[in-house]
PDB file of N, CA and C in Angstrom:
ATOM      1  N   UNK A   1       6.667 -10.123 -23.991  1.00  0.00           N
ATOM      2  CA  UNK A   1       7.555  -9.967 -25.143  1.00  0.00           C
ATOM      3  C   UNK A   1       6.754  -9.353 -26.281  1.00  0.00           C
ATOM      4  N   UNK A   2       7.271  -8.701 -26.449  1.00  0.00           N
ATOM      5  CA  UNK A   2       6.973  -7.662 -27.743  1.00  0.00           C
ATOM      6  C   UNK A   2       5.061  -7.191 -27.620  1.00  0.00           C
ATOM      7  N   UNK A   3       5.176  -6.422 -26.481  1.00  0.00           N
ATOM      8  CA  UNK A   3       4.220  -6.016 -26.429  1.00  0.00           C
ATOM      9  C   UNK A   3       3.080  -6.427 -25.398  1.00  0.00           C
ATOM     10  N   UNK A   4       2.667  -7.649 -25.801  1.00  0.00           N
ATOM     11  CA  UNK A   4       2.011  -8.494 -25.186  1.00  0.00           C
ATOM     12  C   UNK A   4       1.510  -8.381 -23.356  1.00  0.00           C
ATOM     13  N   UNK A   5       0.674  -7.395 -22.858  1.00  0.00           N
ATOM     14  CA  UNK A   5       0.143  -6.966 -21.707  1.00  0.00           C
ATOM     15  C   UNK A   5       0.573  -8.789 -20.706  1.00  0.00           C
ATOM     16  N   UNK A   6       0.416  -9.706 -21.122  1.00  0.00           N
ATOM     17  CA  UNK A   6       0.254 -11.075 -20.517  1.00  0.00           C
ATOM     18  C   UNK A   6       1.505 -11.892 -19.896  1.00  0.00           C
ATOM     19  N   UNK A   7       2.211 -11.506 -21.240  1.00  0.00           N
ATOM     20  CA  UNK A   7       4.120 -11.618 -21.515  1.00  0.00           C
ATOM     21  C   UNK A   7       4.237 -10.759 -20.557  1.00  0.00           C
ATOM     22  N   UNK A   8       4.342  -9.799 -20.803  1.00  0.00           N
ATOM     23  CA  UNK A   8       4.976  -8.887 -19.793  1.00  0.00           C
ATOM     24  C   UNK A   8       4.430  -8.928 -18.312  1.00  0.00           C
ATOM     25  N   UNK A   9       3.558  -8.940 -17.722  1.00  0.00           N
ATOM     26  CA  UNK A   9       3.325  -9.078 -16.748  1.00  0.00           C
ATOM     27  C   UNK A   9       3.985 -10.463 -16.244  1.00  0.00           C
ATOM     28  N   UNK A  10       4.051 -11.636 -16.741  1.00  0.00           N
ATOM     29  CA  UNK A  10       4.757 -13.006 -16.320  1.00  0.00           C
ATOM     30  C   UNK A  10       5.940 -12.673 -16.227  1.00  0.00           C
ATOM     31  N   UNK A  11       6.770 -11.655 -17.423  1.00  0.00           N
ATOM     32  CA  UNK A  11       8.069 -11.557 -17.056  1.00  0.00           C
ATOM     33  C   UNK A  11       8.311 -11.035 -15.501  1.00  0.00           C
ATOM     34  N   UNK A  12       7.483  -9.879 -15.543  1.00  0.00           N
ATOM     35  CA  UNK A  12       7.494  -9.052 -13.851  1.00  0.00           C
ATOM     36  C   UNK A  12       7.672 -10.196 -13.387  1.00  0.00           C
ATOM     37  N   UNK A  13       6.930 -11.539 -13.131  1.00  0.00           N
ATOM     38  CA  UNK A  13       6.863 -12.338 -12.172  1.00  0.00           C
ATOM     39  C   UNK A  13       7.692 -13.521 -11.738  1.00  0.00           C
ATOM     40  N   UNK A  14       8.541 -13.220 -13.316  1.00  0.00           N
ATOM     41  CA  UNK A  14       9.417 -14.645 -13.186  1.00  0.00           C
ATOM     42  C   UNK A  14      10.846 -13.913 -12.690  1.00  0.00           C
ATOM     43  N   UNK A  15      10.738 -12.437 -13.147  1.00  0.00           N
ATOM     44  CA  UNK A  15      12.027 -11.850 -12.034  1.00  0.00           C
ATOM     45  C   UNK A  15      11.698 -11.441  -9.939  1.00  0.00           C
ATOM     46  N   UNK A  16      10.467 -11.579 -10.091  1.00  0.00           N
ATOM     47  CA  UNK A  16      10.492 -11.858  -8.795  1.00  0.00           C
ATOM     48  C   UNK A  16      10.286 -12.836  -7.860  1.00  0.00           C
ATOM     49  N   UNK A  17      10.194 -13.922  -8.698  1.00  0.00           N
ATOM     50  CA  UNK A  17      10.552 -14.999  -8.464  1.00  0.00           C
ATOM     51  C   UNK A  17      11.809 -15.309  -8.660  1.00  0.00           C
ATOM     52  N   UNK A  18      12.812 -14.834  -9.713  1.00  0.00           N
ATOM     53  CA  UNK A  18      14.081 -15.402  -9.275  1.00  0.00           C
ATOM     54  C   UNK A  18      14.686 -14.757  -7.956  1.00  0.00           C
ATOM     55  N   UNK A  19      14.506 -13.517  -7.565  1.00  0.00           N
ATOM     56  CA  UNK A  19      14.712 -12.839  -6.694  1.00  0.00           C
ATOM     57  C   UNK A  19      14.450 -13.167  -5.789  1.00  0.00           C
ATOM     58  N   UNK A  20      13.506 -13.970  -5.063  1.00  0.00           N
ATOM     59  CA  UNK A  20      12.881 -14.817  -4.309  1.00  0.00           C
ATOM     60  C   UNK A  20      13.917 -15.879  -3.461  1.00  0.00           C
ATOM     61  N   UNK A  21      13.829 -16.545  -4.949  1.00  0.00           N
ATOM     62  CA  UNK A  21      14.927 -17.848  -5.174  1.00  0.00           C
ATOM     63  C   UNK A  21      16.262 -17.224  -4.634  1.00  0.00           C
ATOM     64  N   UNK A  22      16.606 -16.165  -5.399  1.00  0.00           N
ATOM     65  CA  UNK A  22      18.158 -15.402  -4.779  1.00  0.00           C
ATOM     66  C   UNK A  22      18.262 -14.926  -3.596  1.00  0.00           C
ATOM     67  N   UNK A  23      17.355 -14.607  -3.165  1.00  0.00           N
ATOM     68  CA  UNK A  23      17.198 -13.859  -2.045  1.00  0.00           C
ATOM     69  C   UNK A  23      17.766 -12.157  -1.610  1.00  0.00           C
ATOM     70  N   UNK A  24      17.372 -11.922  -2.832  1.00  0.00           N
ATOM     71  CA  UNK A  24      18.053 -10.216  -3.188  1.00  0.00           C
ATOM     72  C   UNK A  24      17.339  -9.395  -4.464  1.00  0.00           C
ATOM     73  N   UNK A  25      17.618  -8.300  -4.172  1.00  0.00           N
ATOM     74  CA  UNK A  25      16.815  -7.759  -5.741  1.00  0.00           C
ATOM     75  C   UNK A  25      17.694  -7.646  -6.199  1.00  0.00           C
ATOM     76  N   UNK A  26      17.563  -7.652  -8.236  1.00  0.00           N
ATOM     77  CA  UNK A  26      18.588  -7.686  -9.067  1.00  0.00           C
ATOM     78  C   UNK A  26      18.632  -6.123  -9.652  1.00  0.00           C
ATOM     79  N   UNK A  27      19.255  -5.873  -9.740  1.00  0.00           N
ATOM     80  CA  UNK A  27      20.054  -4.313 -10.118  1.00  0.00           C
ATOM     81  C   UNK A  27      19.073  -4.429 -11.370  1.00  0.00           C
ATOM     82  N   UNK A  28      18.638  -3.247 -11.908  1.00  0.00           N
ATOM     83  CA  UNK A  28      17.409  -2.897 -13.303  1.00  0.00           C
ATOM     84  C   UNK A  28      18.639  -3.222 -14.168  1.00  0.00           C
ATOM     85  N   UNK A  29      19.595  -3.086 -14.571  1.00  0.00           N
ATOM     86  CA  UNK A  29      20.567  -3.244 -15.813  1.00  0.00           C
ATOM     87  C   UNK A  29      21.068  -4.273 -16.041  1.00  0.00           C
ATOM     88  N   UNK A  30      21.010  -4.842 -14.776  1.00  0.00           N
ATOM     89  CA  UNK A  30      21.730  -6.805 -15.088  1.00  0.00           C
ATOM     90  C   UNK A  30      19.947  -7.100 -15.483  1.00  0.00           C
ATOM     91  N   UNK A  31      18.806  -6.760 -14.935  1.00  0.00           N
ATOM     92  CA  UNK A  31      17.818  -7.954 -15.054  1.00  0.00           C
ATOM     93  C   UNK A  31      17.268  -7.042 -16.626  1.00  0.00           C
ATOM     94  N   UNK A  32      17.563  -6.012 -17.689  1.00  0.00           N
ATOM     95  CA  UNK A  32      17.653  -5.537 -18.902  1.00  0.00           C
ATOM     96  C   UNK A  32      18.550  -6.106 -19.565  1.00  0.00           C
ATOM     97  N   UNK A  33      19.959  -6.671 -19.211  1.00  0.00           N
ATOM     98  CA  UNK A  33      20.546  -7.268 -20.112  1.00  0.00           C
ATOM     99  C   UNK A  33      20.297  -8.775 -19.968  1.00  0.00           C
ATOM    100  N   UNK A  34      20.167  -9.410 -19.226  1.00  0.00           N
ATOM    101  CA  UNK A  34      19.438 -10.488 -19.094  1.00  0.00           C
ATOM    102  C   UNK A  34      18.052 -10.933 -19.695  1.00  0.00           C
ATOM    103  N   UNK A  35      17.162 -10.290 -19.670  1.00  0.00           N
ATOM    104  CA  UNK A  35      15.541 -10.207 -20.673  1.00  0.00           C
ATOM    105  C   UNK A  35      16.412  -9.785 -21.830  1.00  0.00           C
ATOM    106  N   UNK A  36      17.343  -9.088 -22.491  1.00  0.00           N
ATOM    107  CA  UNK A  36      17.445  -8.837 -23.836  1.00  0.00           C
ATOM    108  C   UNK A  36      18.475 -10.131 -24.378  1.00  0.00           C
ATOM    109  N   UNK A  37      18.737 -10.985 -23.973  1.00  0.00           N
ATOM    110  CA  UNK A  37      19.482 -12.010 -23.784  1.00  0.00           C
ATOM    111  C   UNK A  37      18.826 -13.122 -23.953  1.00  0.00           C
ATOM    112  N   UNK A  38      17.905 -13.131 -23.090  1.00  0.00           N
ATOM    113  CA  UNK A  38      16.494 -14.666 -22.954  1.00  0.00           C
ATOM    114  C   UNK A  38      15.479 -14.161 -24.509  1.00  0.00           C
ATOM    115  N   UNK A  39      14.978 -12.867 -24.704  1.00  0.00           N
ATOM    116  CA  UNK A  39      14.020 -12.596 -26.169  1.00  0.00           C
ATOM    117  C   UNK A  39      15.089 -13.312 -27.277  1.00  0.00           C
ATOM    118  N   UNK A  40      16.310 -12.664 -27.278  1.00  0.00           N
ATOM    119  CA  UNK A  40      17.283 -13.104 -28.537  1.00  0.00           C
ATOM    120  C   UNK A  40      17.097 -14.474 -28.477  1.00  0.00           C
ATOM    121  N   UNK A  41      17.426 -15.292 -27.263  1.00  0.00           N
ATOM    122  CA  UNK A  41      17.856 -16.916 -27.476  1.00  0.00           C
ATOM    123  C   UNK A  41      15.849 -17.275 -27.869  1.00  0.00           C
ATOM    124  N   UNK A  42      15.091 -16.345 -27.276  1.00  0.00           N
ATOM    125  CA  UNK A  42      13.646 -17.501 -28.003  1.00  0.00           C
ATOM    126  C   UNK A  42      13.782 -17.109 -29.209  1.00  0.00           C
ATOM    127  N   UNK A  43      13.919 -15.941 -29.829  1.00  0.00           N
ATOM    128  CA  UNK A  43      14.125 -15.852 -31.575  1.00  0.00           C
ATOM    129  C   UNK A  43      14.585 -16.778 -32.057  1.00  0.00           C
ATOM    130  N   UNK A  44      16.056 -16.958 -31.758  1.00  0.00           N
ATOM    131  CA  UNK A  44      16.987 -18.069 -32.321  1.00  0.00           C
ATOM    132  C   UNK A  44      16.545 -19.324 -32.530  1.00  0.00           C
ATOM    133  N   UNK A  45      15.999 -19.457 -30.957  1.00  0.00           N
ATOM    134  CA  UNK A  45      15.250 -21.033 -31.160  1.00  0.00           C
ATOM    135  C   UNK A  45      13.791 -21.155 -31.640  1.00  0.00           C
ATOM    136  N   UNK A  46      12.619 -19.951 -32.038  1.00  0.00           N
ATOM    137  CA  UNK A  46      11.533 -20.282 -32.288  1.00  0.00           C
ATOM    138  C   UNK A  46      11.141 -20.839 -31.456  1.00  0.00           C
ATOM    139  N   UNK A  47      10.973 -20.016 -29.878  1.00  0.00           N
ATOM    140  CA  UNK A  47       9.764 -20.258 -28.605  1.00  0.00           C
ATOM    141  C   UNK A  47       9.130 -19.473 -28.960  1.00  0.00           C
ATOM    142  N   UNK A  48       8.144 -19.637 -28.360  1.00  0.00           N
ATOM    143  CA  UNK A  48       6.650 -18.739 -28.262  1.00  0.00           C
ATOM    144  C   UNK A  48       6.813 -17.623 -27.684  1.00  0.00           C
ATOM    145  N   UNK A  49       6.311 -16.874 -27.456  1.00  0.00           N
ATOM    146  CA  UNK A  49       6.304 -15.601 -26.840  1.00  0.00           C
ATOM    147  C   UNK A  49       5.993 -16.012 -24.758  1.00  0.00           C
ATOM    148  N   UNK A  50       5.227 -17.001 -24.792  1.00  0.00           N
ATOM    149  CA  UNK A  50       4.733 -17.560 -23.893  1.00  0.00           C
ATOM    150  C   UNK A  50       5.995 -18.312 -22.872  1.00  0.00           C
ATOM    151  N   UNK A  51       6.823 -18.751 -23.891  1.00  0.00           N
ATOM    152  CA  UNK A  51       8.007 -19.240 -23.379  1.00  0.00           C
ATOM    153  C   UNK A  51       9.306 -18.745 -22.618  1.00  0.00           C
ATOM    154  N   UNK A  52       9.089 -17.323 -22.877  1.00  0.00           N
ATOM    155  CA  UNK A  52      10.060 -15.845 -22.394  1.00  0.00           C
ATOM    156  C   UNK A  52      10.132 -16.136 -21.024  1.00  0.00           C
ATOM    157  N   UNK A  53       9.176 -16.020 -20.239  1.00  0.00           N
ATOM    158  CA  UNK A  53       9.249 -15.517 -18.465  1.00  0.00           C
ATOM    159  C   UNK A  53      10.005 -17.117 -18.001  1.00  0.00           C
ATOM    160  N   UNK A  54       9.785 -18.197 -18.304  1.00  0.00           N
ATOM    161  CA  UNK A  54       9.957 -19.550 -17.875  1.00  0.00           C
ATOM    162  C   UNK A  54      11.971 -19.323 -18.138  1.00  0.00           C
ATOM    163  N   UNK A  55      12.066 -19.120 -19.150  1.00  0.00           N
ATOM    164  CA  UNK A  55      13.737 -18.881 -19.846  1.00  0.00           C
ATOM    165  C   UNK A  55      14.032 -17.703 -18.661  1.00  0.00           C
ATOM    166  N   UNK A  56      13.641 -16.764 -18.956  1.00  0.00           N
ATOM    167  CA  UNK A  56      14.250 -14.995 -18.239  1.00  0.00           C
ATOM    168  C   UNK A  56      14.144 -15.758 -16.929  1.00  0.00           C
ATOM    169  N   UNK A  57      13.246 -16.332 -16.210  1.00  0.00           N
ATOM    170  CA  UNK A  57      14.052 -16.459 -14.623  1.00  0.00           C
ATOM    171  C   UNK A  57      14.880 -17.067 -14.773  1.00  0.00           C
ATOM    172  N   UNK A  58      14.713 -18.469 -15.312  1.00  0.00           N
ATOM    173  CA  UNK A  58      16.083 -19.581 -15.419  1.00  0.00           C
ATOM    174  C   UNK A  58      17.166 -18.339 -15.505  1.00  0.00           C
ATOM    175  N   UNK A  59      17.598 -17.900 -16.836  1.00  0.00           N
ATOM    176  CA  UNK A  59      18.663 -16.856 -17.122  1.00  0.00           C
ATOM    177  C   UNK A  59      19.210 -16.017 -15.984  1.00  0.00           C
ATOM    178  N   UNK A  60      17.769 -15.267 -15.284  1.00  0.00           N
ATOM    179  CA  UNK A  60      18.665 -14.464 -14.505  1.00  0.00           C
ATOM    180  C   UNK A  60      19.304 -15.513 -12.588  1.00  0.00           C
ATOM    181  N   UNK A  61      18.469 -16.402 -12.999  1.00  0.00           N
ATOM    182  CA  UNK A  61      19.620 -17.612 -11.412  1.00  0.00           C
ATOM    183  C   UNK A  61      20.610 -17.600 -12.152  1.00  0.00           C
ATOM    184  N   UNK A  62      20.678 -18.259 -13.397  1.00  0.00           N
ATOM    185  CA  UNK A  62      22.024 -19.060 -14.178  1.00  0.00           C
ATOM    186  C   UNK A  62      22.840 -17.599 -13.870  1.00  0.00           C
ATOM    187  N   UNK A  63      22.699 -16.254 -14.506  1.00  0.00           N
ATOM    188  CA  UNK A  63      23.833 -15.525 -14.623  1.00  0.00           C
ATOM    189  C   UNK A  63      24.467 -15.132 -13.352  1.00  0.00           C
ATOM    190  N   UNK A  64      23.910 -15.450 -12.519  1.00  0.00           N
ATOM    191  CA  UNK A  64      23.934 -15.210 -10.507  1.00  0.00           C
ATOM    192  C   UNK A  64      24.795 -16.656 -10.224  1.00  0.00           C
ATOM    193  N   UNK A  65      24.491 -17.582 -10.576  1.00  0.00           N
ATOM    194  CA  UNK A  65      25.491 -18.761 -10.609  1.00  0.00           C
ATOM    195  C   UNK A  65      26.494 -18.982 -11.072  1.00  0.00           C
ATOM    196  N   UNK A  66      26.583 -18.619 -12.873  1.00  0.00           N
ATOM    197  CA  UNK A  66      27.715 -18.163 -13.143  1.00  0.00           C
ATOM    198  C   UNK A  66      29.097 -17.060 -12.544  1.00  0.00           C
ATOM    199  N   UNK A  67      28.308 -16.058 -11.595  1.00  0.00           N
ATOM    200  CA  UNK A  67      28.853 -15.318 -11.188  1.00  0.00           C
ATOM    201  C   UNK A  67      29.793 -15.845  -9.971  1.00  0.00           C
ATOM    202  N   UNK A  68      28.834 -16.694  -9.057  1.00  0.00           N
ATOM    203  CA  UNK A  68      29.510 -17.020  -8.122  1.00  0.00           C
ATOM    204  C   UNK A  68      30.755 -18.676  -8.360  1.00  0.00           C
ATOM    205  N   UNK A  69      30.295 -18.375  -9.522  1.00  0.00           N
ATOM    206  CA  UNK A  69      30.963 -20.189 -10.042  1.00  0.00           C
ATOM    207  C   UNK A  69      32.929 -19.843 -10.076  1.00  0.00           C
ATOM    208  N   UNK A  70      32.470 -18.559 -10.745  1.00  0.00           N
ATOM    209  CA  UNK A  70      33.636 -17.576 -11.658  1.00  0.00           C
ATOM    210  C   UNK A  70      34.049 -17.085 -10.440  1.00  0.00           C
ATOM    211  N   UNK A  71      33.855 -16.273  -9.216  1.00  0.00           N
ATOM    212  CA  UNK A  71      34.194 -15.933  -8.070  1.00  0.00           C
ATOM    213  C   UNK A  71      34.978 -16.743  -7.236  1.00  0.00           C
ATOM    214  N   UNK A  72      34.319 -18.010  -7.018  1.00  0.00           N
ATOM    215  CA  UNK A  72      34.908 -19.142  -6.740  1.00  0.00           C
ATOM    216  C   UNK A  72      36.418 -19.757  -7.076  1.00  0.00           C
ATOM    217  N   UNK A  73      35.970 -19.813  -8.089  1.00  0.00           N
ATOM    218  CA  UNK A  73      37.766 -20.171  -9.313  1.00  0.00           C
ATOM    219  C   UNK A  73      38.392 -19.238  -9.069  1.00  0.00           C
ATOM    220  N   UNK A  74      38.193 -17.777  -9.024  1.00  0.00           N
ATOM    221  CA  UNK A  74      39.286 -17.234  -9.107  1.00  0.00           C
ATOM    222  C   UNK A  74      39.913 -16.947  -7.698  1.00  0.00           C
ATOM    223  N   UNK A  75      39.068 -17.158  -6.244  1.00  0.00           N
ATOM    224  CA  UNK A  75      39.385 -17.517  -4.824  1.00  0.00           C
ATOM    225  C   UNK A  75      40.765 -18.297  -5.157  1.00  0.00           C
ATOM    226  N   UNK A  76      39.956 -19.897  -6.091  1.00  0.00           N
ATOM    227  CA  UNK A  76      40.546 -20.589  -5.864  1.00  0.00           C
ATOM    228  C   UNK A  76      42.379 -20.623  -6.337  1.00  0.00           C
ATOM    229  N   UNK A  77      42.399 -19.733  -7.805  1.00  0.00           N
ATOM    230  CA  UNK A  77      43.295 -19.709  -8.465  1.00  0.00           C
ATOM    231  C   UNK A  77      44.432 -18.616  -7.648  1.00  0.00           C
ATOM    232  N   UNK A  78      43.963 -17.465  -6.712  1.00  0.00           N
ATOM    233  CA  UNK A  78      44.498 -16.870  -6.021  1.00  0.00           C
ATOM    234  C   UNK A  78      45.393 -17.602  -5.287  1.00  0.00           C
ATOM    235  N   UNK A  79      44.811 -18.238  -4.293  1.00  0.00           N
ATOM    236  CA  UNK A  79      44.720 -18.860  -3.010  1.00  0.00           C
ATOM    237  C   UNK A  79      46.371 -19.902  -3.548  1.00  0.00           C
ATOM    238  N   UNK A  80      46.183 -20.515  -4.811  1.00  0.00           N
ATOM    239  CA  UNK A  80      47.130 -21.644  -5.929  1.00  0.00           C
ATOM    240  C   UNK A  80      48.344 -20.449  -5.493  1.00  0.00           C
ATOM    241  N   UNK A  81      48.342 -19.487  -6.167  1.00  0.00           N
ATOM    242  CA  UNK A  81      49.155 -18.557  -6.479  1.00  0.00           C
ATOM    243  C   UNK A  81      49.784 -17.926  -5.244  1.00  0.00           C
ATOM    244  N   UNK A  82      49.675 -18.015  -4.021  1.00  0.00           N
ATOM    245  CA  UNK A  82      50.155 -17.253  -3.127  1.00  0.00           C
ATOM    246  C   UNK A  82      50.726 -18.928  -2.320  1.00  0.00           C
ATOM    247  N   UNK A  83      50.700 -19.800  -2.829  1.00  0.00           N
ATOM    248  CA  UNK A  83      51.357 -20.893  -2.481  1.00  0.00           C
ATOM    249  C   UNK A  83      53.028 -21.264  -3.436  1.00  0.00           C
ATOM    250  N   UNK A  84      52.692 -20.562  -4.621  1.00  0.00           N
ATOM    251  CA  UNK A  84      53.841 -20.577  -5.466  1.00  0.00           C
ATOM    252  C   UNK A  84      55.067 -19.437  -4.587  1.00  0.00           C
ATOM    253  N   UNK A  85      56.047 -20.972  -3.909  1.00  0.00           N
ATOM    254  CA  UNK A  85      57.158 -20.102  -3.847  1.00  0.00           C
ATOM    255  C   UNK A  85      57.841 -18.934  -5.585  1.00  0.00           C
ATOM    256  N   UNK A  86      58.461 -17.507  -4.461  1.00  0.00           N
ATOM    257  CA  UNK A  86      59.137 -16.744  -5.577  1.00  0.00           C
ATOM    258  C   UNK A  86      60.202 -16.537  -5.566  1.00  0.00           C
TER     259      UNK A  86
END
């Protein structure tokens, strides 16, 4: 984060480690809006710079969870809907 040769290299590592964890690589524009997402929330909260890569993996599982959470519901809300006699 912001520069930092040390930061940045951990970030590399905490996205390939979530990737790991996911078991897929993440598209460069979801794992850019995601790191610009995790820097904003350590601003907000006053983390360290040190604190970035630990947040940015969490962030990029969570937004992969969210995804499939939201996928899910709407299976589910379909599935509701094709049971409603018309």
């Amino acid at each position: 984060m912001r520069g930092d040769p040390s930061v940045e290299y951990e970030i590399l590592k905490a996205r390939v480690a979530a990737e790991d964890t996911l078991g897929f690589a993440i598209d460069d524009e979801i794992a850019d809006e995601v790191l610009a997402h995790s820097k904003r929330k350590c601003e907000l909260n006053h983390k360290p710079d040190e604190y970035l890569p630990l947040l940015y993996e969490n962030e990029l599982t969570d937004y992969f969870m969210r995804l499939a959470i939201n996928l899910r519901g709407e299976m589910n809300r379909v599935q509701r809907m094709s049971q409603v006699a018309l």
